[in-house]
PDB file of N, CA and C in Angstrom:
ATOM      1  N   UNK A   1     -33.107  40.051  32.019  1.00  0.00           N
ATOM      2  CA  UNK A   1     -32.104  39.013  32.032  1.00  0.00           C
ATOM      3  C   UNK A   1     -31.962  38.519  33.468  1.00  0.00           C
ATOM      4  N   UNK A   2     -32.161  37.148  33.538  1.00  0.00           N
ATOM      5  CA  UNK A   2     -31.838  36.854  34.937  1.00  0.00           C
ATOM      6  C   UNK A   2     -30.476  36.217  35.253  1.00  0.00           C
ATOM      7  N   UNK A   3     -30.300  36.284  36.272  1.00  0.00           N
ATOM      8  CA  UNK A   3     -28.368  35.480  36.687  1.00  0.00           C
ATOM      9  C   UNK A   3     -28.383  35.014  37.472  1.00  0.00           C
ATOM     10  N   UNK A   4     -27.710  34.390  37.383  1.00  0.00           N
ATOM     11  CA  UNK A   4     -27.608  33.284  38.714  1.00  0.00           C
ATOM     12  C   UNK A   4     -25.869  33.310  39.188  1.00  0.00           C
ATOM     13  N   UNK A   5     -25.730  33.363  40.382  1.00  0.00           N
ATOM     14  CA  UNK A   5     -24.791  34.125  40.503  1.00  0.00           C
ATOM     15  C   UNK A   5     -24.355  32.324  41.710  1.00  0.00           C
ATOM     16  N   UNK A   6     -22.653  32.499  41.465  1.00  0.00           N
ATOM     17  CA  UNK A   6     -22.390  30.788  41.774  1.00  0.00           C
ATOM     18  C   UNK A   6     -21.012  30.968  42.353  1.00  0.00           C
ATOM     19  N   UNK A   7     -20.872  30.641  43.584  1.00  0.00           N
ATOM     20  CA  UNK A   7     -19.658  31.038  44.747  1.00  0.00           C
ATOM     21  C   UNK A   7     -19.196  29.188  44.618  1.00  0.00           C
ATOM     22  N   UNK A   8     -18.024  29.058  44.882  1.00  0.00           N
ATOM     23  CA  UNK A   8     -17.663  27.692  45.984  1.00  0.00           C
ATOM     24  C   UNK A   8     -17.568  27.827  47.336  1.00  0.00           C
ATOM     25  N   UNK A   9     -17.905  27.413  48.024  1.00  0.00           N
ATOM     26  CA  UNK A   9     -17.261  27.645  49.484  1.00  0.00           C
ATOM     27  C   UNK A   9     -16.408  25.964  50.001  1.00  0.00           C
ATOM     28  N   UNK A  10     -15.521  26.597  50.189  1.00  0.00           N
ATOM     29  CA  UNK A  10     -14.150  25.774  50.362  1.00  0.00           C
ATOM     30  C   UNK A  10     -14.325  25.069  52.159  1.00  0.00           C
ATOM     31  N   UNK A  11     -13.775  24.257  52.570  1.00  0.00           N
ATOM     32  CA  UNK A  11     -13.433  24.046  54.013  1.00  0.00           C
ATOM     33  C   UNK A  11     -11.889  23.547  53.835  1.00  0.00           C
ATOM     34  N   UNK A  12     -11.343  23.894  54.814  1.00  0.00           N
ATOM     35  CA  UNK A  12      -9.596  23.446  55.006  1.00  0.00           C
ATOM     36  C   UNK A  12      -9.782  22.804  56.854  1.00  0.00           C
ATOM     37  N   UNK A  13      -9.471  21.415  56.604  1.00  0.00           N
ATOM     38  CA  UNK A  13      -9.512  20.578  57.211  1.00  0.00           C
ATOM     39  C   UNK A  13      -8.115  21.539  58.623  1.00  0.00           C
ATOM     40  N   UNK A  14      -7.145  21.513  58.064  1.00  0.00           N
ATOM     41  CA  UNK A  14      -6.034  22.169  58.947  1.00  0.00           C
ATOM     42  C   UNK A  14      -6.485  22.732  60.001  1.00  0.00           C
ATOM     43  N   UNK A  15      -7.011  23.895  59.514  1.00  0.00           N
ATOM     44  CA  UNK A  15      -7.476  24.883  60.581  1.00  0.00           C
ATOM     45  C   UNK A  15      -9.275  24.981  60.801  1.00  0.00           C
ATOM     46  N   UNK A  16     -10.209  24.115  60.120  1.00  0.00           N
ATOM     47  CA  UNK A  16     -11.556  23.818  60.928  1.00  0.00           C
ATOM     48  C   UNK A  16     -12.286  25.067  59.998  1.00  0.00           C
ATOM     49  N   UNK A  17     -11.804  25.555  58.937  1.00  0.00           N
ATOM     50  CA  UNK A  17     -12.176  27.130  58.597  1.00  0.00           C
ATOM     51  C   UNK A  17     -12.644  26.986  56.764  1.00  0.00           C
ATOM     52  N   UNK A  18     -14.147  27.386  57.032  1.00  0.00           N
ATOM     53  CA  UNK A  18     -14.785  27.718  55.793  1.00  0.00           C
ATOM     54  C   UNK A  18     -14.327  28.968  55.078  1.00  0.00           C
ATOM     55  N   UNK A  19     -14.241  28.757  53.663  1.00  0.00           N
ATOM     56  CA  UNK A  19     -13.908  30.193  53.027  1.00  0.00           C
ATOM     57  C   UNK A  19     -14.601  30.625  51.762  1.00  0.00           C
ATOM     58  N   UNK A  20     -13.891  31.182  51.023  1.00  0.00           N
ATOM     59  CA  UNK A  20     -14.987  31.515  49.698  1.00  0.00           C
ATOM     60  C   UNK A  20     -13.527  31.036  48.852  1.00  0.00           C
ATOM     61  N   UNK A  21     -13.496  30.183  48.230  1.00  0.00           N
ATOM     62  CA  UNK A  21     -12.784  29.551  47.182  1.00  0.00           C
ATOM     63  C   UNK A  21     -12.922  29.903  45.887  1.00  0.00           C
ATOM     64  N   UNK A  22     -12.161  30.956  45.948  1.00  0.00           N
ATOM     65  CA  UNK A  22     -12.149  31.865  44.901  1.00  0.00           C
ATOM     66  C   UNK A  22     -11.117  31.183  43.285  1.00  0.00           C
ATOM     67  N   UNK A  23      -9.999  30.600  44.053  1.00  0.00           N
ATOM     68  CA  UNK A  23      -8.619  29.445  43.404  1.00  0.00           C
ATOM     69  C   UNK A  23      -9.580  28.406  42.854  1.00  0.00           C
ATOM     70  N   UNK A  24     -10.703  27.834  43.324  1.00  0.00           N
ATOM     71  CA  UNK A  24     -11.515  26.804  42.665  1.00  0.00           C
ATOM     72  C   UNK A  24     -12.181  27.839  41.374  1.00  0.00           C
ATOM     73  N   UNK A  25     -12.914  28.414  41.674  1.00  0.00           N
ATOM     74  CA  UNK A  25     -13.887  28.993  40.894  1.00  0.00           C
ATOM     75  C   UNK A  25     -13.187  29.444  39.581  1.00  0.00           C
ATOM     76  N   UNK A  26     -11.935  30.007  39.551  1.00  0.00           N
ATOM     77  CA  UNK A  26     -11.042  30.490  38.654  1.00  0.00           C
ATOM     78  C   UNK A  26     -10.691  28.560  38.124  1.00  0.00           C
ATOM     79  N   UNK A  27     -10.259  27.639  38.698  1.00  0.00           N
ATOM     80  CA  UNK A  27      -9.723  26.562  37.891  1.00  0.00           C
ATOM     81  C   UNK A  27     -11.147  26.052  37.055  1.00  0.00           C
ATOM     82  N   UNK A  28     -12.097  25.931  38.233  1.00  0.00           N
ATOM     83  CA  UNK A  28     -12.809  24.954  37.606  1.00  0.00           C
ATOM     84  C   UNK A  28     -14.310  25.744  36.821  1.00  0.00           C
ATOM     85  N   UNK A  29     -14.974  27.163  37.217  1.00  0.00           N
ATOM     86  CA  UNK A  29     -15.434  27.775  36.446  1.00  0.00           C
ATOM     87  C   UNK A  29     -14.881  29.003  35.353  1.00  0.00           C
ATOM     88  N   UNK A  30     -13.333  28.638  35.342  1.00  0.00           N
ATOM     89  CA  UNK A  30     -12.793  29.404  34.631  1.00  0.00           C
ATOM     90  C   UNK A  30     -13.210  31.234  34.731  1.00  0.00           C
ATOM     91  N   UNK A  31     -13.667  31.260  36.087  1.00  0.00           N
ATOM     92  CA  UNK A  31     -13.909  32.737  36.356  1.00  0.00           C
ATOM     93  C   UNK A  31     -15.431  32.935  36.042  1.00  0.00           C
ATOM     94  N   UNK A  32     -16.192  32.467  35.538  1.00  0.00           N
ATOM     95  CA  UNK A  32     -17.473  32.417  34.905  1.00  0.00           C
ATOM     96  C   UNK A  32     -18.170  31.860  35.654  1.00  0.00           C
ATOM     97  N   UNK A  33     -18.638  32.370  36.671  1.00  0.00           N
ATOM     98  CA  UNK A  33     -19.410  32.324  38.118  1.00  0.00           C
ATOM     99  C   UNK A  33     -20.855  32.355  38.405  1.00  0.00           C
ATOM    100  N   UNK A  34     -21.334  33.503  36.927  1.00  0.00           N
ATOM    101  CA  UNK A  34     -22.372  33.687  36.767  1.00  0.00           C
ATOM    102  C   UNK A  34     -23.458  32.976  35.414  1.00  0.00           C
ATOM    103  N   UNK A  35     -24.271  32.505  35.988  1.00  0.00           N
ATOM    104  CA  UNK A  35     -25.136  31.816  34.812  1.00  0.00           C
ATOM    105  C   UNK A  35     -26.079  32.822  34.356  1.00  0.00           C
ATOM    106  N   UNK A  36     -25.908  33.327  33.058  1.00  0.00           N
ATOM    107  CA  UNK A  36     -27.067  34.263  32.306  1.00  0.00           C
ATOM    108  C   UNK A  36     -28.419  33.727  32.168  1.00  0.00           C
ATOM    109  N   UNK A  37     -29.241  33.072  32.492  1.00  0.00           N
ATOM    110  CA  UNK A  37     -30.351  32.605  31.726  1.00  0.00           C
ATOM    111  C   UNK A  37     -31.346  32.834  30.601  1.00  0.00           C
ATOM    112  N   UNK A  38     -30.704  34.105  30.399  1.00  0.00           N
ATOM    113  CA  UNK A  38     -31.335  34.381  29.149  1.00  0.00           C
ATOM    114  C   UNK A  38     -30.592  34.070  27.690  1.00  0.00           C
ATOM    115  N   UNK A  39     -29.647  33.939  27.822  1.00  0.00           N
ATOM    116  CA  UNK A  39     -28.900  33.296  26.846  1.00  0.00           C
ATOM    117  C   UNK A  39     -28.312  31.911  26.992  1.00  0.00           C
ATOM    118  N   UNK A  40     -28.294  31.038  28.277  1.00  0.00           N
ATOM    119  CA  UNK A  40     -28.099  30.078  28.912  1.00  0.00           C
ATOM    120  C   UNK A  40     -26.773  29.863  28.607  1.00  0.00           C
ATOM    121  N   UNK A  41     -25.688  30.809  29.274  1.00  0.00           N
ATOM    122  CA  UNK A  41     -24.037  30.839  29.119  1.00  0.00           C
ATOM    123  C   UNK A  41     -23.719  31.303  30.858  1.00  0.00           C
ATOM    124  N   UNK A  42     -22.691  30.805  30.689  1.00  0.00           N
ATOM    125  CA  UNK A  42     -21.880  31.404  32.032  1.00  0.00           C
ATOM    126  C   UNK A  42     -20.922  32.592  31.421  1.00  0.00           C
ATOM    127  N   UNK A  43     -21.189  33.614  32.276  1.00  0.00           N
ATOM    128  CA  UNK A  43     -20.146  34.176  32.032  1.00  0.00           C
ATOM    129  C   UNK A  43     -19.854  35.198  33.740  1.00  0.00           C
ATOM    130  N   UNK A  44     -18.626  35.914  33.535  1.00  0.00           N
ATOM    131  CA  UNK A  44     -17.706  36.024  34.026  1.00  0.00           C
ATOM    132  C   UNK A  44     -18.623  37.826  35.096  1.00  0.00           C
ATOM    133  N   UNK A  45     -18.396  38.123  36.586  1.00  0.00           N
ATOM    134  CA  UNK A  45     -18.649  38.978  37.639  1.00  0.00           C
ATOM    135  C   UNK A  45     -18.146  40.584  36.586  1.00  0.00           C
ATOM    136  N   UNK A  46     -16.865  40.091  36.702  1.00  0.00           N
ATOM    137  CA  UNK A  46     -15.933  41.411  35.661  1.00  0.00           C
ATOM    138  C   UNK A  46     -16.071  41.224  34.354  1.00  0.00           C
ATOM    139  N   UNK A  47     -16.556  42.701  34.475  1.00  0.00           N
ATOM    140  CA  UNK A  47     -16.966  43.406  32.817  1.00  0.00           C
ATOM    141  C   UNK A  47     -15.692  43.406  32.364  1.00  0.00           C
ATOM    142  N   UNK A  48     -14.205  44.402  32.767  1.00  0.00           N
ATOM    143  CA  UNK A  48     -13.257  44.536  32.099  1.00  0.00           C
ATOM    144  C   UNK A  48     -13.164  46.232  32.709  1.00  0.00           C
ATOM    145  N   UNK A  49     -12.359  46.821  32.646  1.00  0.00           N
ATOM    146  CA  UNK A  49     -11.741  48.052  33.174  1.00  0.00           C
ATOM    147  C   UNK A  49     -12.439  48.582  34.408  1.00  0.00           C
ATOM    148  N   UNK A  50     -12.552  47.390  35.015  1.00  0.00           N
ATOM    149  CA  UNK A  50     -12.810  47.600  36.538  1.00  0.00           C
ATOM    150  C   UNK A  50     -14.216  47.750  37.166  1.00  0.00           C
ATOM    151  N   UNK A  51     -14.798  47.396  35.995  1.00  0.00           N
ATOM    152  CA  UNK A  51     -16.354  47.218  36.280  1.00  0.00           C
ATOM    153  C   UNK A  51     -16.599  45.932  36.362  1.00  0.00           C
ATOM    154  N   UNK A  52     -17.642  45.799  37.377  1.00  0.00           N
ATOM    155  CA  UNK A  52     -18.088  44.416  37.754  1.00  0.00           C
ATOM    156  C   UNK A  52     -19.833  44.442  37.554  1.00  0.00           C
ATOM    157  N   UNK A  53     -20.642  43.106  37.379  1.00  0.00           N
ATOM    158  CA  UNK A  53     -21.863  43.165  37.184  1.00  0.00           C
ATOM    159  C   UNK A  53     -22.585  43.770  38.373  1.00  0.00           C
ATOM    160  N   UNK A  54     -23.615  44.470  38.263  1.00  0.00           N
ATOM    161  CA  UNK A  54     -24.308  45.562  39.413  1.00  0.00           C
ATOM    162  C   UNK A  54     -24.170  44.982  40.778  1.00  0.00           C
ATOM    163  N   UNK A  55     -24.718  43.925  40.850  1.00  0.00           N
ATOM    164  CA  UNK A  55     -24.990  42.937  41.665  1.00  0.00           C
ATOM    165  C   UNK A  55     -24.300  42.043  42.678  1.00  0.00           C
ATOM    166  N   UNK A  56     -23.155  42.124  42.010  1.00  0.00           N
ATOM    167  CA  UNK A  56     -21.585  41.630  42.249  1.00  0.00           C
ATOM    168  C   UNK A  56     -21.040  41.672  43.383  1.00  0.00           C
ATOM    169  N   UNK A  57     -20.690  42.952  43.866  1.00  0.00           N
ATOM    170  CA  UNK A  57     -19.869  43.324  45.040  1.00  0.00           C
ATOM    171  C   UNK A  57     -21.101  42.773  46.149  1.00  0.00           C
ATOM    172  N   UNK A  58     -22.344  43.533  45.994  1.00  0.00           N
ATOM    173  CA  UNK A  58     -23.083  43.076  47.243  1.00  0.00           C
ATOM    174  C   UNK A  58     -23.334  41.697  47.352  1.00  0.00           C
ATOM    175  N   UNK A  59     -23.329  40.568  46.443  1.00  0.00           N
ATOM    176  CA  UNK A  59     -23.601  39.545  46.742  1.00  0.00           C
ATOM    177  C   UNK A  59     -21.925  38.923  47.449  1.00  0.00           C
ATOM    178  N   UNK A  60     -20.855  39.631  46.891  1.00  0.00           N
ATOM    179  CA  UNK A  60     -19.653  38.860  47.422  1.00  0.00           C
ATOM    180  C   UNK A  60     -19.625  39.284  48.594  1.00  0.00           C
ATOM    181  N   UNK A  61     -20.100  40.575  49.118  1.00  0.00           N
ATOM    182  CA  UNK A  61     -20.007  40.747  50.663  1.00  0.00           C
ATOM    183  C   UNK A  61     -21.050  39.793  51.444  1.00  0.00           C
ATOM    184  N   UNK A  62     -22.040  39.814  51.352  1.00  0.00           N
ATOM    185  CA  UNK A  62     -23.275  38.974  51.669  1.00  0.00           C
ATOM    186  C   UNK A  62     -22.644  37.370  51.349  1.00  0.00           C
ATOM    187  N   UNK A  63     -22.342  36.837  50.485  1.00  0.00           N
ATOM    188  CA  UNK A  63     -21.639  35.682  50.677  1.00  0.00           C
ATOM    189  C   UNK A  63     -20.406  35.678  52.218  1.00  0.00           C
ATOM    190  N   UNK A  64     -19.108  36.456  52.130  1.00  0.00           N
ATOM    191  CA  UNK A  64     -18.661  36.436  52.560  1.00  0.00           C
ATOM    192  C   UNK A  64     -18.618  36.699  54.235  1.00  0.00           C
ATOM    193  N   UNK A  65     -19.929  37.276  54.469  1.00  0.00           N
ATOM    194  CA  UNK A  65     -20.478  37.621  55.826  1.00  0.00           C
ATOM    195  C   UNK A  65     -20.974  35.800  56.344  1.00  0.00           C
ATOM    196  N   UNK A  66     -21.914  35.637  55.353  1.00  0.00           N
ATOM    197  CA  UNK A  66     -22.324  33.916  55.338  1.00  0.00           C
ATOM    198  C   UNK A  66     -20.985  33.341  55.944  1.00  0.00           C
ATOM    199  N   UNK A  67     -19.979  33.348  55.549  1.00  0.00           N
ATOM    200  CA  UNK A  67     -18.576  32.658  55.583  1.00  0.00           C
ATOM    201  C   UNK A  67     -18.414  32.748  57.404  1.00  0.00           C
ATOM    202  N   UNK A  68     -18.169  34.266  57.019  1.00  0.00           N
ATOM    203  CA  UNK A  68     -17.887  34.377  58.805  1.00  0.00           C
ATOM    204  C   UNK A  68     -19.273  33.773  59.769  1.00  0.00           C
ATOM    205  N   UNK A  69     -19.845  33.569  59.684  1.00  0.00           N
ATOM    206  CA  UNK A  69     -20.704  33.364  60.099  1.00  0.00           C
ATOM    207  C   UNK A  69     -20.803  31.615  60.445  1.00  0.00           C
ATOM    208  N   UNK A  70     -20.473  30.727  59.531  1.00  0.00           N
ATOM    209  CA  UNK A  70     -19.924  29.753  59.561  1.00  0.00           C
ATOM    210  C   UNK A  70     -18.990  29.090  60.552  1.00  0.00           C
ATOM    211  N   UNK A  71     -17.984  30.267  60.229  1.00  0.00           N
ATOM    212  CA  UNK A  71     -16.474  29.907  60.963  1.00  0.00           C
ATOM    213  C   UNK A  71     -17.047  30.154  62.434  1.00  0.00           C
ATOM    214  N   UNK A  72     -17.764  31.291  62.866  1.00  0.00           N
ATOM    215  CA  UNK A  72     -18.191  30.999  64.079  1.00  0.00           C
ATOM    216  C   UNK A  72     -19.024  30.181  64.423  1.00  0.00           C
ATOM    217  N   UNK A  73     -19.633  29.388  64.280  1.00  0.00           N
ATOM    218  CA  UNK A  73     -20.501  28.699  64.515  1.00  0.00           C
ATOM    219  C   UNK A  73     -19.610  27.331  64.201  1.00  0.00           C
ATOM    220  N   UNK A  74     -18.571  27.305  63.742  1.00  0.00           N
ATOM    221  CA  UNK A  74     -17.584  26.087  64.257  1.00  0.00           C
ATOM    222  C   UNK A  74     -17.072  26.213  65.555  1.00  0.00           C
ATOM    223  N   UNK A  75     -16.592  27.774  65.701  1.00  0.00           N
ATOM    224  CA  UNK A  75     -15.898  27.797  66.871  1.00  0.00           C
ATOM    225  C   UNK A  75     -16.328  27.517  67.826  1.00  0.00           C
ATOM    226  N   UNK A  76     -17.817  27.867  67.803  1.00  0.00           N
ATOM    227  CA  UNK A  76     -18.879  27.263  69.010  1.00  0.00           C
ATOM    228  C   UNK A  76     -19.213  26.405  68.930  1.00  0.00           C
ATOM    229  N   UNK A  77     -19.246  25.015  67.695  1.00  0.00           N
ATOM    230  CA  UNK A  77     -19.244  23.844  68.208  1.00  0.00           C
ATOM    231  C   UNK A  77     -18.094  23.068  69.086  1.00  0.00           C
ATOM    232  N   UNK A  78     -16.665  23.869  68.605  1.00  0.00           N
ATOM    233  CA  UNK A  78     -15.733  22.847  68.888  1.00  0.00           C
ATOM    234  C   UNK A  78     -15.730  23.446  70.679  1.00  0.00           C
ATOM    235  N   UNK A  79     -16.087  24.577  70.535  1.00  0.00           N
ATOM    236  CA  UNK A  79     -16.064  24.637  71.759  1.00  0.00           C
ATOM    237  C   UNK A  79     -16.921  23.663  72.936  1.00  0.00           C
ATOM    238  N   UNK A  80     -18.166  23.844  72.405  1.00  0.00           N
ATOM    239  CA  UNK A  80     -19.215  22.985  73.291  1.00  0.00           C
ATOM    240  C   UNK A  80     -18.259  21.142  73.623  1.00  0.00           C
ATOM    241  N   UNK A  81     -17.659  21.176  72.369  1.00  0.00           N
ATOM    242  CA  UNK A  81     -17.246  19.636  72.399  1.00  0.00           C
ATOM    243  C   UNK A  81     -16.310  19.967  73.263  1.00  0.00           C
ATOM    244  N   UNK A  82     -15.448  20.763  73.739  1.00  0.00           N
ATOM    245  CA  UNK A  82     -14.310  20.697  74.318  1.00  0.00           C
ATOM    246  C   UNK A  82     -15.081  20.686  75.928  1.00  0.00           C
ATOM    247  N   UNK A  83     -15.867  21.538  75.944  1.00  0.00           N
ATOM    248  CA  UNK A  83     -16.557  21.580  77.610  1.00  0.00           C
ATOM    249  C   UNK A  83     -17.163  20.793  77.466  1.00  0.00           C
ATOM    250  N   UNK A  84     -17.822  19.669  76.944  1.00  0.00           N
ATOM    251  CA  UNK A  84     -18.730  18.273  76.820  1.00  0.00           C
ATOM    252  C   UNK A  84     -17.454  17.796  77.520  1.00  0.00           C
ATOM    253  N   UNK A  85     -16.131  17.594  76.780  1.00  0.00           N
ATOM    254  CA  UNK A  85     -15.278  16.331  77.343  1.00  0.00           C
ATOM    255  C   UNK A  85     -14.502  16.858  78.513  1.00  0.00           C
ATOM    256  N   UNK A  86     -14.335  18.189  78.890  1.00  0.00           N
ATOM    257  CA  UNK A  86     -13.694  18.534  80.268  1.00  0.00           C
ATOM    258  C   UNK A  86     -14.870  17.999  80.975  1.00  0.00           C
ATOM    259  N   UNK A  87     -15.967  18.407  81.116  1.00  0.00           N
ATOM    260  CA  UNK A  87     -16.753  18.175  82.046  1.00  0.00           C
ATOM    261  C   UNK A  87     -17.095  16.422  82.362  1.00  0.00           C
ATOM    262  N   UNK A  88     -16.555  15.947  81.394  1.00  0.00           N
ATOM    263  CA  UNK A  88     -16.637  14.173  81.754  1.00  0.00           C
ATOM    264  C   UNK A  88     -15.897  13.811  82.143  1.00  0.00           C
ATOM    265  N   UNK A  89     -14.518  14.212  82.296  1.00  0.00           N
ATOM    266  CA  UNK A  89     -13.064  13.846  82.396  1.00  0.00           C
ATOM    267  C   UNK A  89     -12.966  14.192  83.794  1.00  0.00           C
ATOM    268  N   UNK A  90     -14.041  15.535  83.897  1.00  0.00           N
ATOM    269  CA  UNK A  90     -14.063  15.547  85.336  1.00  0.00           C
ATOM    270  C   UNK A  90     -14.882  15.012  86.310  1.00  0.00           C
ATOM    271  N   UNK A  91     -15.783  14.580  85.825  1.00  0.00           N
ATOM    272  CA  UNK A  91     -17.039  13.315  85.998  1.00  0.00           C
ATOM    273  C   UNK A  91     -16.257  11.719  86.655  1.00  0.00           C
ATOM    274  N   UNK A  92     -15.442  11.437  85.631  1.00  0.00           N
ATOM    275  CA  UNK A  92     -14.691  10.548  85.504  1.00  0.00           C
ATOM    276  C   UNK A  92     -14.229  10.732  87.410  1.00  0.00           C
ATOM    277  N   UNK A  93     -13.877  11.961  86.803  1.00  0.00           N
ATOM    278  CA  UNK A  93     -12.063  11.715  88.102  1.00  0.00           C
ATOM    279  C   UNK A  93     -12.507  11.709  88.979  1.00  0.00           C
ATOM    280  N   UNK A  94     -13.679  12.115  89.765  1.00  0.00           N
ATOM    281  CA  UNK A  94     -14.532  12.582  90.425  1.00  0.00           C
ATOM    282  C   UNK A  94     -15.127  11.258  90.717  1.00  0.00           C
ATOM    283  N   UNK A  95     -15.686  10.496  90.173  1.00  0.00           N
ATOM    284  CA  UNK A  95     -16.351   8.901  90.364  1.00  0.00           C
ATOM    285  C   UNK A  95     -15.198   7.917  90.885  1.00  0.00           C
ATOM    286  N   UNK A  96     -13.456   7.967  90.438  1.00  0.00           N
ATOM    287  CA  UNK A  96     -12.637   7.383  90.648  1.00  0.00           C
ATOM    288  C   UNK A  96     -12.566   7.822  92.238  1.00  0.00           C
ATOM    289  N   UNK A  97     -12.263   9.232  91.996  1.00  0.00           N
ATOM    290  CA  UNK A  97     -12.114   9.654  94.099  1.00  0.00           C
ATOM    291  C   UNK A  97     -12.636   9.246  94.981  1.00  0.00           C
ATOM    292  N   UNK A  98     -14.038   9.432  94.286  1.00  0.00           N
ATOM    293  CA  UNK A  98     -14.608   9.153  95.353  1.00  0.00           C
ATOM    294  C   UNK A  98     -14.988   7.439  96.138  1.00  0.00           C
ATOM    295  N   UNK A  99     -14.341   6.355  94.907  1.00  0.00           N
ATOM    296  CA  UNK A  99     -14.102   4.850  95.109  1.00  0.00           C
ATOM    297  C   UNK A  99     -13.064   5.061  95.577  1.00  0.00           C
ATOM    298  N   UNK A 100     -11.827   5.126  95.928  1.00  0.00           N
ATOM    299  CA  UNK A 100     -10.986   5.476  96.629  1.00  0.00           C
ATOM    300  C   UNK A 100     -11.047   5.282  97.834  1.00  0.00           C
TER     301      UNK A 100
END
């Protein structure tokens, strides 16, 4: 049986920060995350009394590492952008002085 196993990943504009949109997946795949292909149905990570499909936990950690992984690699863009525009601003002030 093969599966296909199906995350959302969310972005929230607010704070610049990717996540695993778990609130989507529950509205809009009704929890049923995983595509069976052998029967061609979606169905659902959790078996029921606390069992989950084999596969499950390690792919949600491995997703969720992806995540962080993301979020840093924003932080280091916004960063670069922030020292891109100090360093012009000081370019700037620096070209004004020295007309002065």
């Amino acid at each position: 049986m093969g599966l296909i196993y199906n995350y959302i990943l969310g972005y929230d504009t607010e704070d610049n920060t990717w996540f695993h949109n778990v609130d989507a997946e529950s509205d809009f795949m009704e929890g049923k995350t995983v595509f069976n292909t052998k029967y061609e149905e979606y169905i659902s990570e959790y078996q029921g009394d606390g069992i989950y499909l084999s596969d499950a936990e390690r792919l949600i950690e491995s997703f969720n590492e992806s995540v962080e992984i993301l979020n840093q690699k924003e932080i280091e863009a916004v960063a670069k952008k922030l020292i891109a525009f100090h360093e012009a601003v000081e370019r700037i002030t620096n070209e004004r002085n020295n007309n002065v």
